[in-house]
N, C-alpha and C. Protein backbone atom coordinates (compact mmCIF):
# COMPACT_ATOMS: atom_id res chain seq x y z
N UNK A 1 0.84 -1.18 0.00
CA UNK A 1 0.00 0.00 0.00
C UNK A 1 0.89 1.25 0.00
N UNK A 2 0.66 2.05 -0.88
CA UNK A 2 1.16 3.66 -0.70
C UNK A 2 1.36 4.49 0.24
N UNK A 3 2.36 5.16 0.47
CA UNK A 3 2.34 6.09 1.64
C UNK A 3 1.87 7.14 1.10
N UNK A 4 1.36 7.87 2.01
CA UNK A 4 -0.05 9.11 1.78
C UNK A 4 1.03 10.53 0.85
N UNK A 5 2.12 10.02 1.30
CA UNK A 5 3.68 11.35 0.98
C UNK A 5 3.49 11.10 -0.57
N UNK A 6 3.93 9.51 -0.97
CA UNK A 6 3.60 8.97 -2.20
C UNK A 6 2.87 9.47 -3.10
N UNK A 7 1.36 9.64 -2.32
CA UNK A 7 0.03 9.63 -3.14
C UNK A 7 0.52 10.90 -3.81
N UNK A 8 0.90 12.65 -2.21
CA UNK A 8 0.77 13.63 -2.86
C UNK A 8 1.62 13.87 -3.95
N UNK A 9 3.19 13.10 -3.77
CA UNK A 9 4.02 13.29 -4.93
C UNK A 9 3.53 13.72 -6.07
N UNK A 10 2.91 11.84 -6.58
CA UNK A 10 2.35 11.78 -7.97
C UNK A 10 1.14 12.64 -8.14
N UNK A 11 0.70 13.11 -7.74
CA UNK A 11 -0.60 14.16 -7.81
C UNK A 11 0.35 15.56 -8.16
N UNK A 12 1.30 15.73 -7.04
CA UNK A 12 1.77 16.97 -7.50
C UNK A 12 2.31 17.23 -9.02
N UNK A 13 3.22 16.24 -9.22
CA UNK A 13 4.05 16.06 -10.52
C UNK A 13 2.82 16.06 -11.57
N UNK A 14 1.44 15.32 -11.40
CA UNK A 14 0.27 15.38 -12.56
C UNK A 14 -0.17 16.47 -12.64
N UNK A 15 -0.49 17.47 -11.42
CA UNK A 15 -1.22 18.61 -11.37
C UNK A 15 0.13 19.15 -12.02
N UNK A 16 1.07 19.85 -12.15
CA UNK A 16 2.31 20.10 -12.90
C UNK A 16 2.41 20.16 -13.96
N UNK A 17 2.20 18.64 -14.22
CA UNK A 17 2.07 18.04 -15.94
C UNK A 17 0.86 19.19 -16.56
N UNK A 18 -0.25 19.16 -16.03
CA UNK A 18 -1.44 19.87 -16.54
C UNK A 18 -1.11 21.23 -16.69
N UNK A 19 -1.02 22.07 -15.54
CA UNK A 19 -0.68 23.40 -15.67
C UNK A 19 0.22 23.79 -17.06
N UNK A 20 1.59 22.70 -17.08
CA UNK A 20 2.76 23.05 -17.96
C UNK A 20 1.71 23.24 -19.48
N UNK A 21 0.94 22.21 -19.91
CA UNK A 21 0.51 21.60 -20.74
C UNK A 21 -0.16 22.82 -21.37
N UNK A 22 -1.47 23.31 -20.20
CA UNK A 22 -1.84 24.62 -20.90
C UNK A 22 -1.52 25.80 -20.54
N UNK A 23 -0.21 25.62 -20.58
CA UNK A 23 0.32 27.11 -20.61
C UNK A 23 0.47 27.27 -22.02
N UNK A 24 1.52 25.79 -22.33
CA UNK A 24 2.27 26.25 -23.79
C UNK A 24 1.30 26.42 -24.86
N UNK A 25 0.40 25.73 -24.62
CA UNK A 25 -0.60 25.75 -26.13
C UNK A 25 -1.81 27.09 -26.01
N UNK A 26 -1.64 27.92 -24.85
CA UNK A 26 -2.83 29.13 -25.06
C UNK A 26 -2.65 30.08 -25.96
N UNK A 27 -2.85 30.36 -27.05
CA UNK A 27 -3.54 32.05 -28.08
C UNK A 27 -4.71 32.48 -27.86
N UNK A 28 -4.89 33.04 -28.52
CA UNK A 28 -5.69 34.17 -28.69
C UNK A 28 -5.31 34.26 -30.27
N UNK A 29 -6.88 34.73 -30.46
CA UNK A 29 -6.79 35.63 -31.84
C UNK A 29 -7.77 36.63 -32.22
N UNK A 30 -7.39 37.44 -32.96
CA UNK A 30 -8.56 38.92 -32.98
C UNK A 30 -9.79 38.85 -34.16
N UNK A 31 -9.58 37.51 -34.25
CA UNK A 31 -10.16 37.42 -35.63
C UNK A 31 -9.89 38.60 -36.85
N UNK A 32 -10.68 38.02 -38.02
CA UNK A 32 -10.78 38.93 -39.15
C UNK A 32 -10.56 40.37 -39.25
N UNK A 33 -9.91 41.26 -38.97
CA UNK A 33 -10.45 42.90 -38.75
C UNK A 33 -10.27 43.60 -39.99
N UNK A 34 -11.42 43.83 -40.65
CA UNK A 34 -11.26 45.00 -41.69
C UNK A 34 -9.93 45.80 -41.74
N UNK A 35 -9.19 46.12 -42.19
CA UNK A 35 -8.12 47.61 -41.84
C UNK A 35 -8.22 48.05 -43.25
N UNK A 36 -8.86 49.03 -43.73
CA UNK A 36 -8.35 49.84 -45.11
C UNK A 36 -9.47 49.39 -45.92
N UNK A 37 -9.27 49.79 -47.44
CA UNK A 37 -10.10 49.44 -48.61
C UNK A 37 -9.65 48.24 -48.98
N UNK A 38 -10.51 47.02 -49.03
CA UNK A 38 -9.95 45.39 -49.41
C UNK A 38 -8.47 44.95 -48.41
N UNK A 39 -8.39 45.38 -47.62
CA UNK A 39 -7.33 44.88 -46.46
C UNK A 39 -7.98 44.15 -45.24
N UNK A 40 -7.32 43.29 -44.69
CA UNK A 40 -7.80 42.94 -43.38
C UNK A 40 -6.54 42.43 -42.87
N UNK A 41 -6.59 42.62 -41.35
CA UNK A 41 -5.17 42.18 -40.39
C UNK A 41 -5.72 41.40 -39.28
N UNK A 42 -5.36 40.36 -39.28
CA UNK A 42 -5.66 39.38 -37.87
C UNK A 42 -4.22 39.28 -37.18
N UNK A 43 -4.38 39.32 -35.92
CA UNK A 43 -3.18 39.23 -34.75
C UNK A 43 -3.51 37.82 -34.06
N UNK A 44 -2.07 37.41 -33.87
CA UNK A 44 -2.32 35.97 -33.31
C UNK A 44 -1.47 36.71 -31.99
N UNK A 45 -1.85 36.20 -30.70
CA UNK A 45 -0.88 36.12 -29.47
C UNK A 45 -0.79 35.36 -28.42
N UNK A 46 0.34 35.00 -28.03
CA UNK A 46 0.41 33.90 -27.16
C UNK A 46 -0.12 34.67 -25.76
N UNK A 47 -0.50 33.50 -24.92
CA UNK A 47 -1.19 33.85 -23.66
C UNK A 47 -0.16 33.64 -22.55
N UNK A 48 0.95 33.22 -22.73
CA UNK A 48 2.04 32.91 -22.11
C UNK A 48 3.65 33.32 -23.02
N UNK A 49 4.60 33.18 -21.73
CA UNK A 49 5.67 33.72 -22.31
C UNK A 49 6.24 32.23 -23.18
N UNK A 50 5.56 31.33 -23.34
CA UNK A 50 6.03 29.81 -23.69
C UNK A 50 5.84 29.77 -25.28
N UNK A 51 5.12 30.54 -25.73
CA UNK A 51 4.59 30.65 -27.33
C UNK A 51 5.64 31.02 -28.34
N UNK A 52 5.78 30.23 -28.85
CA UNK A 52 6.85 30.76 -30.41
C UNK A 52 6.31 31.56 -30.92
N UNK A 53 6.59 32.08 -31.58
CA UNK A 53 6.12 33.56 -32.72
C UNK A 53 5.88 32.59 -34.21
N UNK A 54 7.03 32.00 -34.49
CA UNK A 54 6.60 31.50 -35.49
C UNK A 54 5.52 30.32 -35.73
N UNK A 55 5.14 29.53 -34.87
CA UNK A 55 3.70 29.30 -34.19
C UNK A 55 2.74 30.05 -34.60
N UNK A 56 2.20 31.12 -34.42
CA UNK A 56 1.62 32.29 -33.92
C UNK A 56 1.42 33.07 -35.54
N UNK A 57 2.42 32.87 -36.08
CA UNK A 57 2.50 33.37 -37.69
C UNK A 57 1.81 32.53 -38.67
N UNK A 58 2.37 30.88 -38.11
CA UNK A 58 1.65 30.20 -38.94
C UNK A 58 0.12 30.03 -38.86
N UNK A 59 -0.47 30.22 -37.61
CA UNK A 59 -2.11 30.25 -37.10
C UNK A 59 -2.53 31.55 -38.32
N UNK A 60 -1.26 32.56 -37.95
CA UNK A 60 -2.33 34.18 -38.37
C UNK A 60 -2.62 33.61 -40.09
N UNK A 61 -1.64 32.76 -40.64
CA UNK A 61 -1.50 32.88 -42.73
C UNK A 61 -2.49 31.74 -42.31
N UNK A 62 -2.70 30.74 -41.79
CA UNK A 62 -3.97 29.91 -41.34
C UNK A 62 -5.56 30.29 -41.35
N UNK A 63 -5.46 31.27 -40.65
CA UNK A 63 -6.94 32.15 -40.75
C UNK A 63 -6.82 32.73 -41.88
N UNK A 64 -6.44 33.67 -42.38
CA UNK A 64 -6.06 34.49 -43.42
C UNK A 64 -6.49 33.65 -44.81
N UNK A 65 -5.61 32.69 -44.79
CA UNK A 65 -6.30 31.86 -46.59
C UNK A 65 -7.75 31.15 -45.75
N UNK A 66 -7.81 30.70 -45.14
CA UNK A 66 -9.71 30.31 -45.12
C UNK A 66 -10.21 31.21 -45.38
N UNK A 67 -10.03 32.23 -44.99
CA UNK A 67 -11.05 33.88 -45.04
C UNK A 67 -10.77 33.74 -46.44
N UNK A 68 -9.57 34.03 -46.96
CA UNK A 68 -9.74 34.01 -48.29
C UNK A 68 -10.34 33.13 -49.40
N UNK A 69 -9.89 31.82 -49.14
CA UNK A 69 -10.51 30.42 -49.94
C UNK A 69 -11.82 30.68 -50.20
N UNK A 70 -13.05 31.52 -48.49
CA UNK A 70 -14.43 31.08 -49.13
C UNK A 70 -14.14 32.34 -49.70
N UNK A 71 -13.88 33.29 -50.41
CA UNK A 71 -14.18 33.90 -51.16
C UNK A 71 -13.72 33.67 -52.49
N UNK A 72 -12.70 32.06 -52.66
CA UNK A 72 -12.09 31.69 -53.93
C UNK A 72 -10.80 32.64 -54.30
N UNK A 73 -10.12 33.02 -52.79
CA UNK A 73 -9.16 33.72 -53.56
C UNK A 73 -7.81 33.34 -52.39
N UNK A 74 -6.65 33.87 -52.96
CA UNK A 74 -5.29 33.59 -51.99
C UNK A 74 -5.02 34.61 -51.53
N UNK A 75 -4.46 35.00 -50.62
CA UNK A 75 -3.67 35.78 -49.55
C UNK A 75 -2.70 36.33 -50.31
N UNK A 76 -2.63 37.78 -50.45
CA UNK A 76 -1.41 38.49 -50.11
C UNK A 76 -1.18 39.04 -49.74
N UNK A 77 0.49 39.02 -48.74
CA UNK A 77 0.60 39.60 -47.40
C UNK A 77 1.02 41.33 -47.85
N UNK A 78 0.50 42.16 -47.24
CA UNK A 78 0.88 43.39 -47.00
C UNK A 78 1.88 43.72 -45.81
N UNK A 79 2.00 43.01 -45.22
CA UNK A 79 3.15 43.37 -43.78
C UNK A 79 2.82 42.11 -42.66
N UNK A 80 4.00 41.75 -42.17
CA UNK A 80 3.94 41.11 -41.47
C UNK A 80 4.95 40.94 -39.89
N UNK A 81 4.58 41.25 -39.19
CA UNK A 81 5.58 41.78 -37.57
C UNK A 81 5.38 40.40 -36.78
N UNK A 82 6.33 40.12 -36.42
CA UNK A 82 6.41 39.51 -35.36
C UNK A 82 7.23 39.21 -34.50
N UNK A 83 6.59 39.27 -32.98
CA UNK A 83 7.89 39.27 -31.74
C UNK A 83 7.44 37.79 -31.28
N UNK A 84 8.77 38.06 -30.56
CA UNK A 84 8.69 37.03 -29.32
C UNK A 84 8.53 37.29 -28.06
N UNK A 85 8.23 36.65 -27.47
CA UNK A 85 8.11 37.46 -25.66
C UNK A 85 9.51 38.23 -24.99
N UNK A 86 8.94 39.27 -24.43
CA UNK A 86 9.73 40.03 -24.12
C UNK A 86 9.62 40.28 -22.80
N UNK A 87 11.25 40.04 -22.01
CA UNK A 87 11.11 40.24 -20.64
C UNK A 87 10.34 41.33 -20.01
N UNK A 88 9.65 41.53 -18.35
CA UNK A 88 9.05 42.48 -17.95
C UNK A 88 8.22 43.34 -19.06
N UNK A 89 7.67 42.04 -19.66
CA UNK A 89 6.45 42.06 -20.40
C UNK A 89 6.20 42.59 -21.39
N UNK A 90 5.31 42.01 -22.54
CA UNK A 90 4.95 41.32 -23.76
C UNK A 90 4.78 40.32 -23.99
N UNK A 91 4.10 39.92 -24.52
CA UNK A 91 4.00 38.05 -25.03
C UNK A 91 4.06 38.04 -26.63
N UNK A 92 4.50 36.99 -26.57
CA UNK A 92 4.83 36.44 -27.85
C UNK A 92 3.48 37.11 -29.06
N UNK A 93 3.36 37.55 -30.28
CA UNK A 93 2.91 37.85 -31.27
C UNK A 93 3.22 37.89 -32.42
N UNK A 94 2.36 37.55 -33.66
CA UNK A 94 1.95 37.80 -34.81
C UNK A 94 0.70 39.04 -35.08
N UNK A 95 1.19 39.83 -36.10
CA UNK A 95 0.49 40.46 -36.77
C UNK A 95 0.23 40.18 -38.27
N UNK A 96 -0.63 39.91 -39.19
CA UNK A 96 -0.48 39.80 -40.30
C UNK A 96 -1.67 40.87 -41.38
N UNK A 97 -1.13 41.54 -42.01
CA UNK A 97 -1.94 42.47 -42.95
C UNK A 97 -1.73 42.12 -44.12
N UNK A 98 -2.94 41.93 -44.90
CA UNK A 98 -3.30 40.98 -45.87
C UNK A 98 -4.34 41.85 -46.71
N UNK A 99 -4.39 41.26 -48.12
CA UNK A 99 -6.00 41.70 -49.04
C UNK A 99 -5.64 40.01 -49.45
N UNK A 100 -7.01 39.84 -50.09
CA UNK A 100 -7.71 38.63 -50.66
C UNK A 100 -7.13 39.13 -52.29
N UNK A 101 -6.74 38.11 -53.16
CA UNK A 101 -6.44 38.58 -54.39
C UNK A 101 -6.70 37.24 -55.14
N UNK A 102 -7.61 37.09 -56.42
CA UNK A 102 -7.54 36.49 -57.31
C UNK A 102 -6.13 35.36 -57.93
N UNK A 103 -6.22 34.30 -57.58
CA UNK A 103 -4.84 33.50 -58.49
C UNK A 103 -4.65 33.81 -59.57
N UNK A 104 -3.43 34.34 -59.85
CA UNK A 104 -3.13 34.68 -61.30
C UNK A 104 -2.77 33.25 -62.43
N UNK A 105 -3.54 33.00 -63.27
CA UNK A 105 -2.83 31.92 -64.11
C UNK A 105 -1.59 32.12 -64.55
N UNK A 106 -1.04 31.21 -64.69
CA UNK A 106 0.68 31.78 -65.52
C UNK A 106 0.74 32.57 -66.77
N UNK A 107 0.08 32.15 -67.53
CA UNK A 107 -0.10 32.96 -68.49
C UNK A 107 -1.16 34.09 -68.38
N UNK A 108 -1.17 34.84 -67.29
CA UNK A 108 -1.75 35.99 -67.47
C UNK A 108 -0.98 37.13 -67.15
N UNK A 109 -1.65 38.77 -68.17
CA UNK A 109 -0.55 39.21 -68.14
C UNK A 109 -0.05 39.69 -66.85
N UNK A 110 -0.50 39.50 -65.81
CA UNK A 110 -0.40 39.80 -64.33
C UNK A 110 1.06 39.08 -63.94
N UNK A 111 1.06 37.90 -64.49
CA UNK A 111 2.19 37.12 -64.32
C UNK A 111 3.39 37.28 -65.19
N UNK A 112 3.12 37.42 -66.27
CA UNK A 112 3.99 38.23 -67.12
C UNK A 112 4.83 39.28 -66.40
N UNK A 113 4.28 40.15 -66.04
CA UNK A 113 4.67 41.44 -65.55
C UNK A 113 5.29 41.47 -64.77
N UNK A 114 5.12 40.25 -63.31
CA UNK A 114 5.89 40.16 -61.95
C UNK A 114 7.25 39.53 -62.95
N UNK A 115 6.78 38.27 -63.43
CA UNK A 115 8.38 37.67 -63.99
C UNK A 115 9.22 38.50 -64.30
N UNK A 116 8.98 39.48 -65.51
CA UNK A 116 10.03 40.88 -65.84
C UNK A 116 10.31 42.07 -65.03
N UNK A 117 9.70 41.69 -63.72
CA UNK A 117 9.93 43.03 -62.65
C UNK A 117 11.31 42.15 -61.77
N UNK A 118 11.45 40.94 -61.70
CA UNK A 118 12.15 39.93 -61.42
C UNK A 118 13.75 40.01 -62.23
């Protein structure tokens, strides 16, 4: 049989396990926000100092093409910032500013034009 010291150990070390667990995986996000004529910027941020940024970047281009897809179109980025947590405070973030834009076929002259700006 267990000693009662025992029991609290493994309880402590589980209650531990849990806390650790959702620290690392908490965001936040601001959803969709209009900014400008055909622009929108969603912010991803960690809820802890445990969050990668680049994490946090990949969620924001995540939201960003669904928003775009149901409208049948791809993402392009207008600016994109991102920190990492910063001592005596900040937490980890993504910003991403975006418009929805039509896929260009290759042969259109849209594509043409980037290749020779290249």
């Amino acid at each position: 049989m267990p000693i009662k010291s025992e029991i609290f150990v493994n309880k402590s070390k589980l209650i531990f396990v849990y806390i650790l667990v959702a620290l690392t995986g908490c965001t936040s996000s601001s959803g969709i926000i209009p900014d400008g004529q055909s622009s929108y910027r969603v912010i991803h941020t960690g809820d802890t100092g445990f969050t990668n940024s680049n994490t946090l970047t990949k969620d924001a281009y995540a939201e960003a093409n669904a928003f775009c897809a149901k409208q049948g179109k791809i993402v392009e980025t207008l600016n994109l910032e991102s920190k990492q947590a910063r001592p005596m405070g900040g937490w980890p973030e993504a910003s991403l500013w975006f418009r929805c834009v039509n896929r260009a076929s290759e042969n259109s002259p849209e594509s043409a034009k980037k290749l020779q700006e290249i």
